[in-house]
Protein backbone atom coordinates (compact mmCIF):
# COMPACT_ATOMS: atom_id res chain seq x y z
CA UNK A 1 152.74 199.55 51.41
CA UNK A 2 151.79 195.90 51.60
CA UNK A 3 152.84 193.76 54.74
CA UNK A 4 155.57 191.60 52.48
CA UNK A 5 156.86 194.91 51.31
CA UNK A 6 157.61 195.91 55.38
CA UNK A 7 158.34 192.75 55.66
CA UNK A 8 161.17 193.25 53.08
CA UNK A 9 162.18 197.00 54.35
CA UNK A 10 161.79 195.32 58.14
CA UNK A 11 164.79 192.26 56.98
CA UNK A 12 167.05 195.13 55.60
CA UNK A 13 167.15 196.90 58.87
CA UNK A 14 167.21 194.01 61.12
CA UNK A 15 170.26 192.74 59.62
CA UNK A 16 172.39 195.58 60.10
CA UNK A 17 170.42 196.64 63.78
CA UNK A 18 169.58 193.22 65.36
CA UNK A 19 167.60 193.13 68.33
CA UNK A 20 166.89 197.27 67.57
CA UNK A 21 164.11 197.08 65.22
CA UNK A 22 160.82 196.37 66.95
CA UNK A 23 159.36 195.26 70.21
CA UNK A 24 160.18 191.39 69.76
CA UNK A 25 157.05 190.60 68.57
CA UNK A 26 157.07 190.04 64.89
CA UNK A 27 153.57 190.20 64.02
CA UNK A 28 153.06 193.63 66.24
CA UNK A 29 156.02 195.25 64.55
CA UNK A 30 154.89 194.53 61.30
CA UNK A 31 151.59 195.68 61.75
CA UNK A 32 153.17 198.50 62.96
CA UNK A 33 155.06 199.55 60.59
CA UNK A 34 152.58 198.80 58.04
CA UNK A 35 150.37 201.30 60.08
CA UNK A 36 152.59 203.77 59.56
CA UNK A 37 153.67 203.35 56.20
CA UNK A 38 150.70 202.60 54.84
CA UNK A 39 150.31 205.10 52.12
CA UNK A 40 154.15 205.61 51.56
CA UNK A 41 155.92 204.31 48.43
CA UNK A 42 157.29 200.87 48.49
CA UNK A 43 160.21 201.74 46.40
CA UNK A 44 161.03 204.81 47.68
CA UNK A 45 160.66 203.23 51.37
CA UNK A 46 162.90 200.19 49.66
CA UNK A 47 165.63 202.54 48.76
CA UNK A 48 165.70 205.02 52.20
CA UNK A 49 165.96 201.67 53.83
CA UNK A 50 169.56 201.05 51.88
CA UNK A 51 170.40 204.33 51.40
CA UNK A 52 169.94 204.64 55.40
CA UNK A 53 172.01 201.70 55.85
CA UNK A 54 174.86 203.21 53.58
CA UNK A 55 174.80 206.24 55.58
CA UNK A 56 176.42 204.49 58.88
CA UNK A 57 173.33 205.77 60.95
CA UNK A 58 173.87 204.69 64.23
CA UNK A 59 170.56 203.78 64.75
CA UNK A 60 167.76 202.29 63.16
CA UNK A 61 165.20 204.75 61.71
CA UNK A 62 161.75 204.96 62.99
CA UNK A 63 158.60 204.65 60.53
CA UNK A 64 159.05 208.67 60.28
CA UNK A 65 162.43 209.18 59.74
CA UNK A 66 162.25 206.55 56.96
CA UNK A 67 159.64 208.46 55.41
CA UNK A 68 161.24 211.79 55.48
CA UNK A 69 164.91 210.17 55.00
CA UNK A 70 162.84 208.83 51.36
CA UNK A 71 161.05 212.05 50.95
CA UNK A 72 161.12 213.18 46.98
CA UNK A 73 160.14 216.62 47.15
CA UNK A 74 157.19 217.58 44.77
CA UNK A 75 157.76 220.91 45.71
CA UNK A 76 160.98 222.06 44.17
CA UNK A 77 163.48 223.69 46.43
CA UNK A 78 163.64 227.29 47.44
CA UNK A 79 166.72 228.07 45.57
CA UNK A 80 164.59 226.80 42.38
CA UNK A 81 161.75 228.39 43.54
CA UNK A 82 163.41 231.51 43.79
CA UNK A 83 164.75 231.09 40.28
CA UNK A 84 160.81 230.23 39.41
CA UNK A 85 159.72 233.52 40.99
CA UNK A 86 162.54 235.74 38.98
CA UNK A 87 161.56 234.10 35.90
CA UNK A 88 158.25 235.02 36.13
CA UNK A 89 159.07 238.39 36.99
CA UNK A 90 161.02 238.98 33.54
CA UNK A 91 157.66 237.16 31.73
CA UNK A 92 154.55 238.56 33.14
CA UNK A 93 155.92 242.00 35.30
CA UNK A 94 154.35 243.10 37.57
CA UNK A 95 151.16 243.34 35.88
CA UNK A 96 150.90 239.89 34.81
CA UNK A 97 149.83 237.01 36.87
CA UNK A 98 152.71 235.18 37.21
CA UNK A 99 152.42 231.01 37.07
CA UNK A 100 152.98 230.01 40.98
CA UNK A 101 152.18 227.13 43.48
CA UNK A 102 150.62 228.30 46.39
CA UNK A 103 153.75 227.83 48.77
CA UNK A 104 155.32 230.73 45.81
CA UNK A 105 152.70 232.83 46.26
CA UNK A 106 152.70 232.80 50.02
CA UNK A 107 156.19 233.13 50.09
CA UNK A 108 156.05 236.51 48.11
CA UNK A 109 153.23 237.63 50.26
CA UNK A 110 155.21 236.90 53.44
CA UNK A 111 158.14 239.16 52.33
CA UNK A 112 156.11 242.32 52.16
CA UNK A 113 153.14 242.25 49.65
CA UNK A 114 151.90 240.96 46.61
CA UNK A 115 153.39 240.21 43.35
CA UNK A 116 152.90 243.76 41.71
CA UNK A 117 154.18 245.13 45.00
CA UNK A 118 157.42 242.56 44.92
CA UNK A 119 158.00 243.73 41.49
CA UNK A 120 157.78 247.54 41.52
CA UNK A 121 160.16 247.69 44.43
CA UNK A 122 162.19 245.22 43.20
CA UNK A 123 166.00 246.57 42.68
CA UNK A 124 169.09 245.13 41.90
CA UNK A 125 170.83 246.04 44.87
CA UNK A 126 167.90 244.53 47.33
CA UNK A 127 168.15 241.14 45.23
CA UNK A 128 170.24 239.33 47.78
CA UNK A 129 168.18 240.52 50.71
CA UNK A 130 165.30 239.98 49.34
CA UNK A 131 166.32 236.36 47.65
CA UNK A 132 167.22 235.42 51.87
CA UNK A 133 163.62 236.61 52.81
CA UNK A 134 162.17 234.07 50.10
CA UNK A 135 164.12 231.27 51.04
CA UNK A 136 163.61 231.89 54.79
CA UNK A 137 159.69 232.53 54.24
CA UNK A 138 159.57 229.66 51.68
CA UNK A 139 160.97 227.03 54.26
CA UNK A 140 158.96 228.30 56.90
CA UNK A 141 155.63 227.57 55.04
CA UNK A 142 156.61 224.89 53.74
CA UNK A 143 156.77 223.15 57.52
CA UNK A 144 153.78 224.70 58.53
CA UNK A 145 152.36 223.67 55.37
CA UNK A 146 154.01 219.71 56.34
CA UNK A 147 152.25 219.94 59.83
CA UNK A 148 149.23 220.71 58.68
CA UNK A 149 148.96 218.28 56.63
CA UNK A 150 150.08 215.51 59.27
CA UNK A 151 147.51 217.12 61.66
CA UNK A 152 144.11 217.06 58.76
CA UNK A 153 145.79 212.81 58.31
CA UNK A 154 145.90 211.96 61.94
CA UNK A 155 142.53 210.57 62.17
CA UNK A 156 143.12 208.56 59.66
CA UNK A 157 145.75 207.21 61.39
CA UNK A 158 143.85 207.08 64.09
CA UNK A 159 141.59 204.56 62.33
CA UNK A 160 144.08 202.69 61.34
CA UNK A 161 145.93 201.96 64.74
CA UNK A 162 142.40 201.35 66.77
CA UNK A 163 142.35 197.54 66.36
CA UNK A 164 145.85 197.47 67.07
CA UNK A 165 145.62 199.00 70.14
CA UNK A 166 142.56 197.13 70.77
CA UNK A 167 144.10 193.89 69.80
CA UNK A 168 146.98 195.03 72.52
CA UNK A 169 145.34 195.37 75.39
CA UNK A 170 143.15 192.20 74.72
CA UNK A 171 146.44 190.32 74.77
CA UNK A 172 147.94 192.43 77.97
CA UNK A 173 144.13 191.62 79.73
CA UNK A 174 144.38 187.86 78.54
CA UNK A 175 148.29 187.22 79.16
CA UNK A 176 149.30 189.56 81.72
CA UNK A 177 151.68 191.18 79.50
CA UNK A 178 154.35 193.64 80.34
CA UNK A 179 152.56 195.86 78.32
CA UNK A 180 155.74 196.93 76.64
């Protein structure tokens, strides 16, 4: 996001959370939050910022709870997955290979083998039990599949908040700061 487009998500929330968004310091909290949403979607950001304020939240959201509050999942949701997964079951069997992400496939691994496996032993009466293992297993990696991907991007971020942080404690050296 560009710094007028924080700017613009920054004036939504400070209107309905005075004195609660940021440190005080305009120019810190913007480069802040610019920091942090640097590679998110204005518009999306734009509209979690409303859609935030709409919700009565009785606080303002942090950076990250913006983000995740804006989220559009790519990934579809594990009832639709599990609809994808049974669909492909009916086209390919379980000799095909069946048209999956990688969060599918893992999620079909994870309860109890592969795909022909998942297929052979797939009955009618195990379809609810088995339809709760997906969803549970498909959730599951699809946080550890989140983290991961916040750990490989946090030197990047890293990077990014450096001069900031150097800038900081230039100021706190030069000023005598509070350092808050």
């Amino acid at each position: 996001m560009r710094a007028n487009e924080v700017v613009a998500v920054l004036a939504i929330l400070f209107e309905v959370y005075p004195r609660r968004v940021g440190s005080g310091d305009r120019d810190k909290t913007i480069a802040v939050w610019s920091m942090a949403l640097a590679e998110a979607d204005a518009k999306q950001i734009l509209n979690a910022a409303v859609a935030w304020v709409r919700a009565n939240k009785p606080h303002p959201p942090s950076p990250g709870e913006l983000m995740a509050f804006a989220e559009v999942d790519d990934e579809s949701s594990a009832s639709e997955a599990w609809g994808h997964v049974l669909r492909q079951i009916h086209a390919v069997g379980a000799d095909g290979e069946p048209d999956l992400s990688e969060r599918e496939s893992r999620a079909v691994r994870a309860c109890g083998g592969g795909w022909s496996i998942m297929c052979r032993n797939l009955q009618t009466s195990q379809l609810p039990a088995l339809r709760a293992r997906f969803i549970e297993a498909y959730n599951t990696i699809g946080e550890r599949m989140d983290r991961q991907e916040m750990i490989a991007d946090a030197d990047a971020l890293l990077a990014l908040a450096r001069p900031l942080a150097q800038q900081y404690a230039l100021d706190y050296e030069k000023g005598g700061k509070s350092g808050r």
